[in-house]
Protein backbone atom coordinates (compact mmCIF):
# COMPACT_ATOMS: atom_id res chain seq x y z
CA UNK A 1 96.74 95.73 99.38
CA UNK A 2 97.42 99.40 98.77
CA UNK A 3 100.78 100.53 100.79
CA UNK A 4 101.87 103.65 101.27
CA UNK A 5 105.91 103.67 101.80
CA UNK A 6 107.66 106.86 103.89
CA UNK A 7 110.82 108.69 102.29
CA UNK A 8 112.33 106.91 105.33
CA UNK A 9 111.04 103.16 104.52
CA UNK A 10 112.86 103.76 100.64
CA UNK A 11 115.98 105.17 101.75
CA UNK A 12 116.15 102.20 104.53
CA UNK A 13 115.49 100.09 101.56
CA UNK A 14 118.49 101.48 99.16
CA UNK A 15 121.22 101.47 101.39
CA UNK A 16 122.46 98.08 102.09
CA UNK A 17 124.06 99.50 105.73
CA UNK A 18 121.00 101.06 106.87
CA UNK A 19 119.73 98.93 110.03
CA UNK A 20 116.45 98.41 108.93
CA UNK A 21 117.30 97.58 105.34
CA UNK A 22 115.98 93.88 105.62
CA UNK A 23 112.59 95.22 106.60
CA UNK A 24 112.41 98.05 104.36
CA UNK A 25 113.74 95.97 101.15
CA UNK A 26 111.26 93.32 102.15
CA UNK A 27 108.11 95.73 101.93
CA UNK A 28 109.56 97.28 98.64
CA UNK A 29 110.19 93.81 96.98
CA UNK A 30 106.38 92.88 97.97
CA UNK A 31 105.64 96.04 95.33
CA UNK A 32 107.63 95.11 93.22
CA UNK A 33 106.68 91.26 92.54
CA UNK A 34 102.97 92.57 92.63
CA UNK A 35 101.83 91.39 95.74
CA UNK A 36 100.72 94.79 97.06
CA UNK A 37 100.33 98.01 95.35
CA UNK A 38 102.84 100.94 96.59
CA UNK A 39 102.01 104.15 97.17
CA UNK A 40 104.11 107.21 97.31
CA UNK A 41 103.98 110.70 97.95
CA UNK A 42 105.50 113.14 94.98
CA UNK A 43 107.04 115.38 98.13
CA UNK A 44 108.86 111.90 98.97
CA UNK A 45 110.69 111.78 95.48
CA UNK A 46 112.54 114.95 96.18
CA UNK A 47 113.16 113.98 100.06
CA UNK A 48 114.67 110.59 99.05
CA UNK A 49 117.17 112.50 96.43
CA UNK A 50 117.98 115.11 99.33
CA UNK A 51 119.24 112.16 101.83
CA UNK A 52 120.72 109.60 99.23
CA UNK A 53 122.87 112.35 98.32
CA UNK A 54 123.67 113.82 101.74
CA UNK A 55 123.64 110.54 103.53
CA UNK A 56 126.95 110.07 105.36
CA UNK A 57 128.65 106.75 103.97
CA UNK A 58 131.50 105.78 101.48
CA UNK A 59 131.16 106.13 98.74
CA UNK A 60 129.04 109.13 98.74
CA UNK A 61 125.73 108.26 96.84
CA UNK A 62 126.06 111.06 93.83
CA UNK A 63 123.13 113.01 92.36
CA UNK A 64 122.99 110.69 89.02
CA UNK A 65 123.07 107.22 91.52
CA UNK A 66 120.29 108.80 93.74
CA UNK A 67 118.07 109.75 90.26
CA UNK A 68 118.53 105.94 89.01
CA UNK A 69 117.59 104.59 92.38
CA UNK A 70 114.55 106.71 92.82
CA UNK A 71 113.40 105.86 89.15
CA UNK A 72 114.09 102.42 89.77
CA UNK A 73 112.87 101.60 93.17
CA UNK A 74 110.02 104.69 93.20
CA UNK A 75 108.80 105.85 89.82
CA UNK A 76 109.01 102.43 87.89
CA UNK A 77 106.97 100.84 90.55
CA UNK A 78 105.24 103.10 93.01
CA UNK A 79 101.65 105.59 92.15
CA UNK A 80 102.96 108.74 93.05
CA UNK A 81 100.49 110.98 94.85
CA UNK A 82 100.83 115.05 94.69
CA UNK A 83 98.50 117.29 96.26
CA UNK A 84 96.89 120.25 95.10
CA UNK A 85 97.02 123.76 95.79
CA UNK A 86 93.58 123.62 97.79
CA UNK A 87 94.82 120.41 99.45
CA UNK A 88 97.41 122.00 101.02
CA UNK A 89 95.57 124.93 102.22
CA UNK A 90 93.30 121.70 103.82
CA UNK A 91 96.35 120.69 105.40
CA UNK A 92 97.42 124.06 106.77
CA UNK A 93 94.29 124.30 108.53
CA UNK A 94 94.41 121.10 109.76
CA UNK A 95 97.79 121.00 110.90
CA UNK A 96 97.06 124.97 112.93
CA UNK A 97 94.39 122.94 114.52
CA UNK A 98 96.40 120.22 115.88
CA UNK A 99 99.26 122.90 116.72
CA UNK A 100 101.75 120.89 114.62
CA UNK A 101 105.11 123.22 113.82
CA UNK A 102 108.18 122.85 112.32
CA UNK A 103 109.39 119.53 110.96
CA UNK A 104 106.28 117.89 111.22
CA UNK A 105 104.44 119.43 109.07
CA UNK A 106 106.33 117.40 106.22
CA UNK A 107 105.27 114.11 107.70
CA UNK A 108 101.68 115.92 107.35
CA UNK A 109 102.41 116.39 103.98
CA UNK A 110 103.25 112.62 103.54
CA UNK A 111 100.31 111.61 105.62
CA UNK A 112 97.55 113.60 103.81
CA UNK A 113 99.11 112.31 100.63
CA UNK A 114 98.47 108.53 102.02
CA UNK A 115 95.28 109.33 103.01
CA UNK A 116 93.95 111.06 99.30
CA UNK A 117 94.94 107.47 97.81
CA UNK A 118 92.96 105.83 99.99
CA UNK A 119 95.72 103.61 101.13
CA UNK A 120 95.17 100.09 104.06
CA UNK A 121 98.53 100.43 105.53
CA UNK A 122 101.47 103.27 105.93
CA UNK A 123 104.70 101.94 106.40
CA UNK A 124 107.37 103.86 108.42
CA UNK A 125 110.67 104.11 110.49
CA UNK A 126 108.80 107.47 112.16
CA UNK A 127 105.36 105.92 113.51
CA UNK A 128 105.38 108.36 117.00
CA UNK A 129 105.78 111.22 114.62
CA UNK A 130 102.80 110.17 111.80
CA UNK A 131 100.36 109.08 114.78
CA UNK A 132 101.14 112.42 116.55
CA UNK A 133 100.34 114.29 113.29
CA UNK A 134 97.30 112.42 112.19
CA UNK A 135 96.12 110.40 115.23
CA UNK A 136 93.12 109.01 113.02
CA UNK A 137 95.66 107.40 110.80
CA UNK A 138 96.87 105.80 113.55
CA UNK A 139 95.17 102.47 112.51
CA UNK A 140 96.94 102.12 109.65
CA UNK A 141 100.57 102.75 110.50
CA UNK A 142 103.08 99.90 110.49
CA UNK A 143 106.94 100.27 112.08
CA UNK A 144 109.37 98.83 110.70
């Protein structure tokens, strides 16, 4: 199965004190031993680098530990979808037509992203948010 993780699902996953690290780790180790395909969104690599190493916990997570975790955990086993210049121009006008503003609009990023790969299922800790963005996604989004 093709499964699109959120930043949120692989940060849950890397830190062992996150509450829903059991979950998360248990979706990214299904990726990992091959039993589903994981998705990603490029705009998630540099999201997950900005909270590893901002996340509030000791010992700090530094910039060279967030890099190897994201390579590990992301690159070496994750497709990595980026979107085009027209795509997000798509995206713009889709998101103005569903008056989505502010913070929102990078879940929109996230979801288009899921949607381009053509992905069954979209794992997240943020489901109100990704339905509210892109209610005919709705289908295929799974809480952790």
């Amino acid at each position: 199965m093709r499964v699109f993780l959120d930043t949120s699902v692989f940060v849950a996953a890397m830190l062992k004190g996150h509450p829903s690290h059991a979950a998360a780790l248990s979706w990214l180790r299904k990726i990992q031993q091959g039993t589903d395909v994981g998705v990603v969104a490029a705009h998630s690599l540099a999201e997950s680098y900005a909270v590893l190493t901002r996340m509030p916990q000791h010992p700090r997570i530094s910039p060279a530990m967030a890099v190897q975790l994201i390579k590990t955990d992301v690159l070496a086993t994750c497709e990595v979808i980026a979107l085009s210049a027209s795509e997000y121009a798509t995206l713009l006008d889709h998101l103005a037509k569903v008056q989505v503003a502010g913070g929102a609009v990078y879940d929109a990023v996230l979801l288009y992203a899921a949607q381009k790969a053509n992905v069954e299922q979209i794992v997240t800790l943020n489901e109100a948010h990704f339905v509210r963005v892109y209610p005919a996604l709705a289908d295929k989004v799974v809480s952790l």
